[in-house]
Every structure is written in structure tokens, then in C-alpha cells.
C-alpha atoms as a PDB file:
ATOM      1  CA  UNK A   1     160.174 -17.642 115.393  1.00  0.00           C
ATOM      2  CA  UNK A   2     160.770 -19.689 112.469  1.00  0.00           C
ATOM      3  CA  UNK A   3     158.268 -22.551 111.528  1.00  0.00           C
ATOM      4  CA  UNK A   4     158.699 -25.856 110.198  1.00  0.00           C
ATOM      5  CA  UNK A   5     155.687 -27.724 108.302  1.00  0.00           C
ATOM      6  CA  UNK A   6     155.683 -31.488 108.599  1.00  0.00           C
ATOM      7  CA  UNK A   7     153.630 -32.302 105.202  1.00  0.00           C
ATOM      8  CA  UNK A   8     152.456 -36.117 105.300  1.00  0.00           C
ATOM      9  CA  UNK A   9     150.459 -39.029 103.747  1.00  0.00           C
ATOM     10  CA  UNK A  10     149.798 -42.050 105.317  1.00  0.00           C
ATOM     11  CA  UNK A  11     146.898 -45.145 103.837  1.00  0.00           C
ATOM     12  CA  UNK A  12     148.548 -48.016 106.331  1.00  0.00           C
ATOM     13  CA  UNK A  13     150.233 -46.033 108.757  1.00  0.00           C
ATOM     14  CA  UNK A  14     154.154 -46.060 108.207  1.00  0.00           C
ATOM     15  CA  UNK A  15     154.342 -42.578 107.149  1.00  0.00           C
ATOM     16  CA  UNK A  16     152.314 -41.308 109.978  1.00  0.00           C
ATOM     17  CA  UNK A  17     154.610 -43.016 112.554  1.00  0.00           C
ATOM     18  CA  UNK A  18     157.928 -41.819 110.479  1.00  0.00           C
ATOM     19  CA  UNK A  19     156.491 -37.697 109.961  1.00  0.00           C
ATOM     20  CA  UNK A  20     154.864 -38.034 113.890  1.00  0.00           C
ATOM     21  CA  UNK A  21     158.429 -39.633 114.844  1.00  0.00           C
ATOM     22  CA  UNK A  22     159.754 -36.114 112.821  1.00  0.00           C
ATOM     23  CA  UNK A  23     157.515 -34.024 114.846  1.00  0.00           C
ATOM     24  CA  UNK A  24     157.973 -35.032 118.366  1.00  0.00           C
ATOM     25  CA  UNK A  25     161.916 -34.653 117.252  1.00  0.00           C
ATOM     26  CA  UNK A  26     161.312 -30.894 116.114  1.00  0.00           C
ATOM     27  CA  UNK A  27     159.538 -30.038 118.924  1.00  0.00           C
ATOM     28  CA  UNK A  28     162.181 -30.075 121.429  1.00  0.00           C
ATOM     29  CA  UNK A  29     163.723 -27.167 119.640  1.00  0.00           C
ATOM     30  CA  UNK A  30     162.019 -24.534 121.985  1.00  0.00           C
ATOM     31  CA  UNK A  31     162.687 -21.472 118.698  1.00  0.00           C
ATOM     32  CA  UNK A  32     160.711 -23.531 116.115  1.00  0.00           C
ATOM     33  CA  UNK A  33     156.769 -23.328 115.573  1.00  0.00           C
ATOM     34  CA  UNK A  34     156.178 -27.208 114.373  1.00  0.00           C
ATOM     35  CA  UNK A  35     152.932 -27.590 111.458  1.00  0.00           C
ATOM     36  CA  UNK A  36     151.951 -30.856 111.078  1.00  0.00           C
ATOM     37  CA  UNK A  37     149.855 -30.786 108.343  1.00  0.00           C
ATOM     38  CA  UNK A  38     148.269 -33.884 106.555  1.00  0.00           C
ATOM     39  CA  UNK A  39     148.750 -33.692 102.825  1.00  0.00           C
ATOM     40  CA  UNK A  40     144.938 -33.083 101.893  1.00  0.00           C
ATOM     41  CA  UNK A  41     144.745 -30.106 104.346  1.00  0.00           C
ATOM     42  CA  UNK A  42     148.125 -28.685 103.572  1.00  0.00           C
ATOM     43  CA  UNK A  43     148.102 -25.442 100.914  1.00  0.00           C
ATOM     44  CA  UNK A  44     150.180 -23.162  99.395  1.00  0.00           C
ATOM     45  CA  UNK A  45     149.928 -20.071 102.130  1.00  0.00           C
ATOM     46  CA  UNK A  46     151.116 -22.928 104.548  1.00  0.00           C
ATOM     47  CA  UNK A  47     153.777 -23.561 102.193  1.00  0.00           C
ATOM     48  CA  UNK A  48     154.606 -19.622 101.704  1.00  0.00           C
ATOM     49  CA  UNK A  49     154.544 -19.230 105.710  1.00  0.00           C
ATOM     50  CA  UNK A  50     156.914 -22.132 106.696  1.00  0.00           C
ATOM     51  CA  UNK A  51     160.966 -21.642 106.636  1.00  0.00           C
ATOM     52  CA  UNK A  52     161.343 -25.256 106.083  1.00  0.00           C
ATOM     53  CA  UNK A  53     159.842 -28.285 105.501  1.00  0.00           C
ATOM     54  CA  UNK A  54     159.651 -31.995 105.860  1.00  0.00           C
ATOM     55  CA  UNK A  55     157.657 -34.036 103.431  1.00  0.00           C
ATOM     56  CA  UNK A  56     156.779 -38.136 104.172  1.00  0.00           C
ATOM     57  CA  UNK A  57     154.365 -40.501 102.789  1.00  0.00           C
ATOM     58  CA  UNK A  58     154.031 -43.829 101.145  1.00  0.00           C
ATOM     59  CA  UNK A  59     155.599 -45.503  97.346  1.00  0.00           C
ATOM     60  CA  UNK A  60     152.534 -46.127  96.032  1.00  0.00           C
ATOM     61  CA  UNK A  61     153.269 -48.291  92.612  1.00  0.00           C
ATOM     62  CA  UNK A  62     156.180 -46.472  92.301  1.00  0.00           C
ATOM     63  CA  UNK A  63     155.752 -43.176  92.481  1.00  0.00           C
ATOM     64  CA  UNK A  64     154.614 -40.963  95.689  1.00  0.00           C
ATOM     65  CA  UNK A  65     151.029 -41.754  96.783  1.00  0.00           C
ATOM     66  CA  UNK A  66     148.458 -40.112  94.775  1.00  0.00           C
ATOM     67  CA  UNK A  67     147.287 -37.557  97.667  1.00  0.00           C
ATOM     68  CA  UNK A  68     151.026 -36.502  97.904  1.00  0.00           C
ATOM     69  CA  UNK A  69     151.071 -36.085  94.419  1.00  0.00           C
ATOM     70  CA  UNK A  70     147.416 -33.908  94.644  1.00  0.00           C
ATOM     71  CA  UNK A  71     149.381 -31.655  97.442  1.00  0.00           C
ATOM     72  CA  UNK A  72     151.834 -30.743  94.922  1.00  0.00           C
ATOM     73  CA  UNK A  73     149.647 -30.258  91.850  1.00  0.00           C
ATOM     74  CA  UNK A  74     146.969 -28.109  94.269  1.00  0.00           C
ATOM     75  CA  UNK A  75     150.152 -25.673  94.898  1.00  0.00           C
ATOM     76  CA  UNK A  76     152.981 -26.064  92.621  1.00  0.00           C
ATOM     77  CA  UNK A  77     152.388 -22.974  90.740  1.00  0.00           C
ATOM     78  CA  UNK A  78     151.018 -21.051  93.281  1.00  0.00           C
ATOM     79  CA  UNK A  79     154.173 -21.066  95.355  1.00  0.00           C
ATOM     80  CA  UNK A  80     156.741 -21.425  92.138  1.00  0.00           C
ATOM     81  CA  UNK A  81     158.898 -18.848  92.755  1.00  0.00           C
ATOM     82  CA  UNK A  82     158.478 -17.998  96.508  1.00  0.00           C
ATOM     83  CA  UNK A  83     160.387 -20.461  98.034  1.00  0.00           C
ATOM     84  CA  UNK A  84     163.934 -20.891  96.402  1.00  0.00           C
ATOM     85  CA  UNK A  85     166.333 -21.871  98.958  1.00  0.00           C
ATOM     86  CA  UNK A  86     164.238 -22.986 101.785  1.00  0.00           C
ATOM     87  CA  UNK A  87     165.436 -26.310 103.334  1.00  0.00           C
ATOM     88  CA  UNK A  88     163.606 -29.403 103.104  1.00  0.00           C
ATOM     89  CA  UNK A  89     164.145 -33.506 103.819  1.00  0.00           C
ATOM     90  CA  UNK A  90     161.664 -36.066 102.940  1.00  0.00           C
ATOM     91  CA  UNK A  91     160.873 -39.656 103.825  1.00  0.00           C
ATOM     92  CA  UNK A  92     159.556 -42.474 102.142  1.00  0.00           C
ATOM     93  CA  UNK A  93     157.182 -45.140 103.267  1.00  0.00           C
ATOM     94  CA  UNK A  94     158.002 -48.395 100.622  1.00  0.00           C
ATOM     95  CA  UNK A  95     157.294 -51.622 100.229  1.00  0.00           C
ATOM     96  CA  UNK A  96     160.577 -52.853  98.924  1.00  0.00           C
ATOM     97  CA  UNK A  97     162.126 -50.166  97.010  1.00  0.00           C
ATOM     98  CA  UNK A  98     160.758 -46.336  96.710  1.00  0.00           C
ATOM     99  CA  UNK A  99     163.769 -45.204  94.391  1.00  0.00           C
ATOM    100  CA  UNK A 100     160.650 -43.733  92.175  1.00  0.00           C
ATOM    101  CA  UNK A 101     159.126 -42.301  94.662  1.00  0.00           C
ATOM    102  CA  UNK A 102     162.068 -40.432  95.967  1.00  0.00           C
ATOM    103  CA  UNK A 103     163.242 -39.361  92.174  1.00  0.00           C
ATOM    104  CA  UNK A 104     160.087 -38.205  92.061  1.00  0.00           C
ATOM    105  CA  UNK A 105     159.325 -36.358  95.196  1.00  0.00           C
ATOM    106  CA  UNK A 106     163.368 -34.462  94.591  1.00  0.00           C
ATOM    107  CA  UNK A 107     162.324 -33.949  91.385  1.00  0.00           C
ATOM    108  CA  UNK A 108     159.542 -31.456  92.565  1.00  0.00           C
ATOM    109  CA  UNK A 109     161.293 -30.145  95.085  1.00  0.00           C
ATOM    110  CA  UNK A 110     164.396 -29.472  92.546  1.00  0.00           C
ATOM    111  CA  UNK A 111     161.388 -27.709  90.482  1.00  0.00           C
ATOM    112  CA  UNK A 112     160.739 -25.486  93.519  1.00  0.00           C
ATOM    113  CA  UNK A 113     165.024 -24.969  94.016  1.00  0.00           C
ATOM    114  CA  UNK A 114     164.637 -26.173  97.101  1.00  0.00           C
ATOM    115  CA  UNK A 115     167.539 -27.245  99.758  1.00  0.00           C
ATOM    116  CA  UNK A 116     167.749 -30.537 100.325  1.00  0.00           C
ATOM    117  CA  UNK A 117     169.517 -30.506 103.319  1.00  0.00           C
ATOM    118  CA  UNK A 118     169.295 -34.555 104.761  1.00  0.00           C
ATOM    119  CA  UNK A 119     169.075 -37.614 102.672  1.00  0.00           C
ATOM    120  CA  UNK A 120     166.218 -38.876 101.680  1.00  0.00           C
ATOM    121  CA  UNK A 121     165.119 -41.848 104.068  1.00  0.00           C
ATOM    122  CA  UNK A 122     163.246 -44.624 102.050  1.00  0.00           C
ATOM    123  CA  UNK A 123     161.861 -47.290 105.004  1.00  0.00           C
ATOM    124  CA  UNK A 124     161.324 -50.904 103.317  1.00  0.00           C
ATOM    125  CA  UNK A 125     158.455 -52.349 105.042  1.00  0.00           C
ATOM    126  CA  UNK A 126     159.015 -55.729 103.068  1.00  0.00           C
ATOM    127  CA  UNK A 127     155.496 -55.515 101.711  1.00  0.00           C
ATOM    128  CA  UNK A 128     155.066 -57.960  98.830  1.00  0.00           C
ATOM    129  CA  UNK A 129     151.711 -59.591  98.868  1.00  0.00           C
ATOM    130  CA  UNK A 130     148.496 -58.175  98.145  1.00  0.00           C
ATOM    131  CA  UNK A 131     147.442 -58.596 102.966  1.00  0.00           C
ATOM    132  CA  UNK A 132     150.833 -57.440 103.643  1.00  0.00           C
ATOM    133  CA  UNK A 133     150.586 -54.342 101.586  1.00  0.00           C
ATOM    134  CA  UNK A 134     147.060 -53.243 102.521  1.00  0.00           C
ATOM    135  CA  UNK A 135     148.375 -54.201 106.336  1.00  0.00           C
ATOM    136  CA  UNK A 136     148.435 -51.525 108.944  1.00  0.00           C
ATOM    137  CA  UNK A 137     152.463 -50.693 109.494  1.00  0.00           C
ATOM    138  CA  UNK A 138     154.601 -51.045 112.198  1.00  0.00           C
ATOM    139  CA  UNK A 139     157.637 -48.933 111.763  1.00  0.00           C
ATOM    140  CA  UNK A 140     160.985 -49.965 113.854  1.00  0.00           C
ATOM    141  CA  UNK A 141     162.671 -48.357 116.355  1.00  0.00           C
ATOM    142  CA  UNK A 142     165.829 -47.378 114.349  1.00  0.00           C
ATOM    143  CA  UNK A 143     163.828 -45.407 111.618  1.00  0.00           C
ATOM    144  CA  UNK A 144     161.323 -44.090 113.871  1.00  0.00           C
ATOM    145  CA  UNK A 145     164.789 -42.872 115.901  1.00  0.00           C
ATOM    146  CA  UNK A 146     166.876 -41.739 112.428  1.00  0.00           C
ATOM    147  CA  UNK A 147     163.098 -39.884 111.881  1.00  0.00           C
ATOM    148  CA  UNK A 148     163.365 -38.579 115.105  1.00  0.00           C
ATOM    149  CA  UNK A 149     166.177 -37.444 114.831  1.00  0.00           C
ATOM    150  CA  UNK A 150     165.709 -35.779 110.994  1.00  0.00           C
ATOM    151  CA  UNK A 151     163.171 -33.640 112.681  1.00  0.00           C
ATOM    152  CA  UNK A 152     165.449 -32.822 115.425  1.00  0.00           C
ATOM    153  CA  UNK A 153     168.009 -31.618 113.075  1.00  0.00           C
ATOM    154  CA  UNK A 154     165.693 -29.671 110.544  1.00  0.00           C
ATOM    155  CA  UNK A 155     164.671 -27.744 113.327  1.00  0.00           C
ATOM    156  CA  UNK A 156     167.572 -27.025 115.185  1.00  0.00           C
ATOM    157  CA  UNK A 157     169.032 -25.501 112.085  1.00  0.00           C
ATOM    158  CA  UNK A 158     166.082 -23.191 111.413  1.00  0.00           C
ATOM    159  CA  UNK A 159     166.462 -22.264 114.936  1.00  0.00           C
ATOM    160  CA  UNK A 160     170.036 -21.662 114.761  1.00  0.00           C
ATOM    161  CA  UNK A 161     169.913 -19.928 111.326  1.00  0.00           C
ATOM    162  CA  UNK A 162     172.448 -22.636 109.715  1.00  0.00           C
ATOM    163  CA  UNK A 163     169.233 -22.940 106.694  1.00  0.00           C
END
């Protein structure tokens, strides 16, 4: 069975919903063993034992969120060379832009030759003041579904070897 890790970070919630919205879509693919890990209990064997991976969590002053970035400094090296090829898609959590974040977060996976394999989805949450930014999110229904379905998709093509 192959297995799909779901690595996340989430301070006001938008990530969570997006990489929970990326789970429940995964799971319906009955061949695909779903990890949902959060990023500060995620390591590298989890890493080494997935076939594929989906990686979401916030822009945090524009760059990914400081416990994202502490996932991938904890196992960069340790997995460097291990994991060429694998697919991956990622999502960002922003407040109005998160092309930083993204450059970033490709940029490591690029580093790792990973596959890229969906765009990456940046969700503006229109968070420009100092109570809307430390606010609690409330993700939409269209990128909770286009999450959804990102999930769906990453799994179905583990489970029908197309990664």
C-alpha cells in the first residue's frame, strides 16, 4: 500500500482546514495509507516511509512559518538523497500574497528533486491589520473543495502508480 504524509502548520487555523480538507480528500482512495502529521511531530523516517507528500501551512512575513521552516532544517540532510522523484503539492495559508512563501517552500523541495506534481495553491485570507492577522481563519468553500480535491488527486495517483 502506498502512503501519503500530509505535513502541516497551522497558528490561526487556515492551514489546518486546507491540509484536513487534503486529508479527508485522500482518504477516499481505499489503496493509500493517509499520515497526517503536524510539522513539529513530523521527521525524516516519516519522510523516508511516505511515497508522496503534501506540505501546507501559513506565509508568515514572507516566507513559510518558522515551524515549517524547523521541519525542514530538523530533516533536510537526513533525507537528501532518498527521495528524488517522489511527488509532492503544497499549499499556502497568506495574508495577501505568499509568492515568498511558495518560492521558498519549491525551493526546498527542488533541493530534495522532488515532483511537483499540482500547483501550488496560495489562499489569500485578506489579512492586513495587526486583529485580522492574529484572527482565527475561516477558509471558503471553494479552496477547502480545490484542497479537497488536491488530496484526492495526490492519492489516487499513488494508488494508481501514475507518480
Amino acid at each position: 500500500m502506498k502512503t501519503l504524509l500530509i505535513v502541516w502548520y497551522s497558528h490561526t487555523g487556515g492551514s489546518r482546514q486546507l491540509a484536513e480538507a487534503a486529508r479527508d480528500g485522500a482518504n477516499e482512495a481505499s489503496g493509500v495509507d493517509v499520515r497526517f502529521l503536524e510539522a513539529e511531530d513530523a521527521q525524516s523516517a516519516d519522510l523516508l516511509e511516505a511515497d508522496g507528500y503534501i506540505f501546507a501551512c501559513p506565509e508568515n512575513l514572507a516566507a513559510i512559518a518558522g515551524v515549517m521552516k524547523a521541519f525542514f532544517d530538523r530533516t533536510y540532510y537526513e533525507v537528501l538523497g532518498h527521495i528524488e522523484g517522489r511527488p509532492y503539492a503544497a499549499m499556502i495559508c497568506a495574508g495577501s500574497d505568499g509568492s515568498n512563501a511558495q518560492a521558498q517552500l519549491e525551493r526546498i523541495a527542488t533541493g530534495w528533486r522532488l515532483k511537483r506534481v499540482a500547483d501550488t495553491k496560495i489562499v489569500n485570507v485578506g489579512a492586513q491589520t495587526k486583529e485580522a492577522i492574529l484572527a482565527d481563519k475561516t477558509i471558503d468553500k471553494a479552496d477547502l473543495s480545490s484542497a479537497h480535491e488536491l488530496g484526492q488527486t495526490l492519492a489516487a495517483g499513488l494508488e494508481m502508480g501514475m507518480f
